[in-house]
Protein backbone atom coordinates (compact mmCIF):
# COMPACT_ATOMS: atom_id res chain seq x y z
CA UNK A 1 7.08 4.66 14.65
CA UNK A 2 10.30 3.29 15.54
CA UNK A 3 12.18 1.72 12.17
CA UNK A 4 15.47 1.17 11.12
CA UNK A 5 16.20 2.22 8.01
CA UNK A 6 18.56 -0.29 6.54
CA UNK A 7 16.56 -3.22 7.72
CA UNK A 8 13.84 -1.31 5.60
CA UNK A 9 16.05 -0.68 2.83
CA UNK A 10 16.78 -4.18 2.56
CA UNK A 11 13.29 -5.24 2.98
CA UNK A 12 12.48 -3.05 -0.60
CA UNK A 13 15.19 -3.13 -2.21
CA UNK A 14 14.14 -6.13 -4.88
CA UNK A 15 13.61 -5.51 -8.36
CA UNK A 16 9.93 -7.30 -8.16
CA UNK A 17 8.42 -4.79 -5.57
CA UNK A 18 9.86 -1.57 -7.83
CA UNK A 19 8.63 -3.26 -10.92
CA UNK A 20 5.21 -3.30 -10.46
CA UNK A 21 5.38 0.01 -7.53
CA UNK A 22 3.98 2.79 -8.86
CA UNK A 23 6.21 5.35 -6.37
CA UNK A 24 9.11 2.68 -5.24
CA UNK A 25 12.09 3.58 -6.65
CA UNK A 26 14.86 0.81 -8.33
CA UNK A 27 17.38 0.24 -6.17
CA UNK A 28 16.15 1.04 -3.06
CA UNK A 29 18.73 2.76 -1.13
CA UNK A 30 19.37 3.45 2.57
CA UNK A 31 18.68 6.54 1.72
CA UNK A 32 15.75 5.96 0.14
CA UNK A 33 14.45 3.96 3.22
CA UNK A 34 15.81 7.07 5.25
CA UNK A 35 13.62 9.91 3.10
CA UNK A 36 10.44 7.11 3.62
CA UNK A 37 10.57 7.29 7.59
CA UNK A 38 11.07 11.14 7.50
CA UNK A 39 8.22 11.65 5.17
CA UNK A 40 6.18 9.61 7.45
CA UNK A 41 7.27 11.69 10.62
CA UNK A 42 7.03 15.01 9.18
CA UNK A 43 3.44 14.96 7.33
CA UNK A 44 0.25 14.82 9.12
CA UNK A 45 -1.31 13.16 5.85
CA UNK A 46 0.47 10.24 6.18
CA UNK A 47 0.15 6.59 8.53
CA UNK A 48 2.73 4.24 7.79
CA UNK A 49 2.89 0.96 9.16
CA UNK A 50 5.63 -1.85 9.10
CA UNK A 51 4.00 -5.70 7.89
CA UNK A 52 6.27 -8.21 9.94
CA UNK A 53 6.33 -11.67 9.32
CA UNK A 54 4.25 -13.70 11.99
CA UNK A 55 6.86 -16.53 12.15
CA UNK A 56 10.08 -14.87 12.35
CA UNK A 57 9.39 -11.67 12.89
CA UNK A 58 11.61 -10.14 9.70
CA UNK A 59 10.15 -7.31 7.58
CA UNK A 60 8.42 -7.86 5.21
CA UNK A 61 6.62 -4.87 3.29
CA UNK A 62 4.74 -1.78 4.62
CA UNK A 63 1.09 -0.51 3.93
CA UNK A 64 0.25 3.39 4.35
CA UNK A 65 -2.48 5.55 4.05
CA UNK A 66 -1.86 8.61 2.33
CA UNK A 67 -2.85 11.99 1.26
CA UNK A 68 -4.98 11.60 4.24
CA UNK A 69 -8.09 14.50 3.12
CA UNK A 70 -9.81 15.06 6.21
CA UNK A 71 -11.77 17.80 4.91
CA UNK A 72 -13.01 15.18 2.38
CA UNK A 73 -12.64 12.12 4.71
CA UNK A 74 -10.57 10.18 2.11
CA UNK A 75 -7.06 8.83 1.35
CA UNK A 76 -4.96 6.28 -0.73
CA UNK A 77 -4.20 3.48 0.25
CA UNK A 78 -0.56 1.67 -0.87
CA UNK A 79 1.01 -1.59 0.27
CA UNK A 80 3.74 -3.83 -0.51
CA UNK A 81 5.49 -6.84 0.52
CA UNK A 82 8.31 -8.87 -0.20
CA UNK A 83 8.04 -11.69 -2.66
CA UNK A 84 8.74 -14.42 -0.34
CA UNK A 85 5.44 -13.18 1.28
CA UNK A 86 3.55 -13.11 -2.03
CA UNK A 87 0.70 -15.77 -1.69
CA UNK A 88 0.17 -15.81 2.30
CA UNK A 89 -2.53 -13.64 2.84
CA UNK A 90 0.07 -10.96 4.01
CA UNK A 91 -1.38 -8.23 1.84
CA UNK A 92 -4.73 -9.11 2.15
CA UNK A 93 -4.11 -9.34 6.30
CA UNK A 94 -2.35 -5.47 6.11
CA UNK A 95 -4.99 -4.01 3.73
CA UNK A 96 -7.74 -5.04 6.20
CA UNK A 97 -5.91 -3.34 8.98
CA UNK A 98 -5.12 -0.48 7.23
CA UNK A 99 -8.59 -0.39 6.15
CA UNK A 100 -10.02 -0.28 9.48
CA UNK A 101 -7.73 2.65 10.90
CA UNK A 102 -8.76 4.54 8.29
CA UNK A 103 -12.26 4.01 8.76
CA UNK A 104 -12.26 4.06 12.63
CA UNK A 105 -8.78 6.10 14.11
CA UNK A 106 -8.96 8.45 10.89
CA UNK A 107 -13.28 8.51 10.70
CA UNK A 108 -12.71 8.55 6.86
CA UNK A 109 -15.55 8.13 4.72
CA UNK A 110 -13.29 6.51 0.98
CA UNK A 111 -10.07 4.97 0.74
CA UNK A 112 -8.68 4.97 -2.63
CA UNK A 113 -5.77 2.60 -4.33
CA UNK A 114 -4.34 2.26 -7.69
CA UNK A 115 -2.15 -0.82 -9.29
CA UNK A 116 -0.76 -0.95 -12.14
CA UNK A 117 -2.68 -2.86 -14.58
CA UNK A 118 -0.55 -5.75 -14.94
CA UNK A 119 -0.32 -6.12 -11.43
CA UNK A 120 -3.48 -8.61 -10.94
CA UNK A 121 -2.57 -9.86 -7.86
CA UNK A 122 -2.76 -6.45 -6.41
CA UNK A 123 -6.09 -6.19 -7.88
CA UNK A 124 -7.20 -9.37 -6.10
CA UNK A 125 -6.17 -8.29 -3.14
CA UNK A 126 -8.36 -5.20 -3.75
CA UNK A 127 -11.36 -6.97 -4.29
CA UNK A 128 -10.52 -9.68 -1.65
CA UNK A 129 -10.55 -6.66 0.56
CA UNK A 130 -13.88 -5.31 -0.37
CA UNK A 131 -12.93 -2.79 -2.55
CA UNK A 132 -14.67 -1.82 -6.12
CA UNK A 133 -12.82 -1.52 -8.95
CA UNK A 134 -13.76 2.18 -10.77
CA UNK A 135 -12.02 2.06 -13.77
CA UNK A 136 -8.82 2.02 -15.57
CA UNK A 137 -6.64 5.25 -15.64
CA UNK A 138 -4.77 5.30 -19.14
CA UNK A 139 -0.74 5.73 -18.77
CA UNK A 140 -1.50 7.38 -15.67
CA UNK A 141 2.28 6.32 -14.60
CA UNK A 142 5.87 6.59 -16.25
CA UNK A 143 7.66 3.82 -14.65
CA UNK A 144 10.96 2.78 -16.06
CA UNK A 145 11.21 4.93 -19.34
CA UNK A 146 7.31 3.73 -20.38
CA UNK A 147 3.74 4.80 -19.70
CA UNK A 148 1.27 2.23 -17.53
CA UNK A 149 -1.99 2.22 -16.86
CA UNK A 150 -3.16 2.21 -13.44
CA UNK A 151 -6.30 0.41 -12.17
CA UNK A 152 -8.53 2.79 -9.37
CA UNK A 153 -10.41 0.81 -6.74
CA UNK A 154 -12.04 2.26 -3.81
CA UNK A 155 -14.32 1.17 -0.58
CA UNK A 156 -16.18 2.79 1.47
CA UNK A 157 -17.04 3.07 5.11
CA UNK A 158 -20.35 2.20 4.34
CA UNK A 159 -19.79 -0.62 2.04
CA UNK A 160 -20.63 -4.20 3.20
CA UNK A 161 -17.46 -6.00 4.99
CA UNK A 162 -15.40 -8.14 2.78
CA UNK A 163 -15.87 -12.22 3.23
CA UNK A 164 -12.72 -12.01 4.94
CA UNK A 165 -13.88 -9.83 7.33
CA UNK A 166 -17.07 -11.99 8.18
């Protein structure tokens, strides 16, 4: 994957994405942006993909499976977008993608994906996207100098497809 790390940078770096990010750091830097690509060329466990807008073409967030377990055919899946994108079906669009190289590049059996609890749009999304909520993880995260809880969804390749995939 070809991506230029400051127009990345500049595409995370707003307080809103970090704030409810479990793993996106506050400022995001061009170095920041920088580590994220080489992670993503260097580890087999990861698939990172860009989300561009449709109508201009500018970046707008990025959705990745990680942790990639093939020996357990399973991973996490994480996603993000910009907030001038909140509210377009974006994330919803990218999930189902991501959701479907998993299942058919990948041949994994259960993705996995955690928000922070008061992150309910992320949550709809989830479910939106055919994915079952499991339960609530108790200050699973220290964000910010303060514990969170984390809401655990999952689907699997098994499970029905998702309205929006009818």
């Amino acid at each position: 994957m070809h991506v230029d790390a400051r127009r990345l940078a500049v595409a995370a770096n707003h307080p809103a994405i970090a704030d409810t990010m479990i793993s996106l750091p506050s400022p995001f830097r061009l170095e920041d942006a920088q580590d994220w690509i080489a992670c993503d060329r260097e580890r087999s466990d990861v698939d990172a993909y860009l989300i561009g807008d449709e109508e201009d073409g500018s970046l707008i967030g990025a959705a990745e499976l990680r942790d990639i377990d093939l020996e357990h055919r399973q991973a996490e899946v994480s996603f993000w977008l910009r907030p001038a994108a909140w509210g377009r079906g974006c994330a919803s669009s990218a999930l189902l993608q991501l959701t479907r190289i998993a299942f058919d590049k990948h041949r994994l059996n259960r993705l996995y994906a955690y928000h922070m609890a008061r992150n309910l749009a992320s949550g709809r999304v989830m479910a939106r996207c055919g994915f079952h909520f499991e339960g609530c993880l108790r200050q699973r995260v220290w964000k910010l100098g303060r514990t969170e809880d984390a809401m655990l969804w999952s689907r699997l390749a098994s499970d029905p497809p998702s309205t929006l995939e009818s």
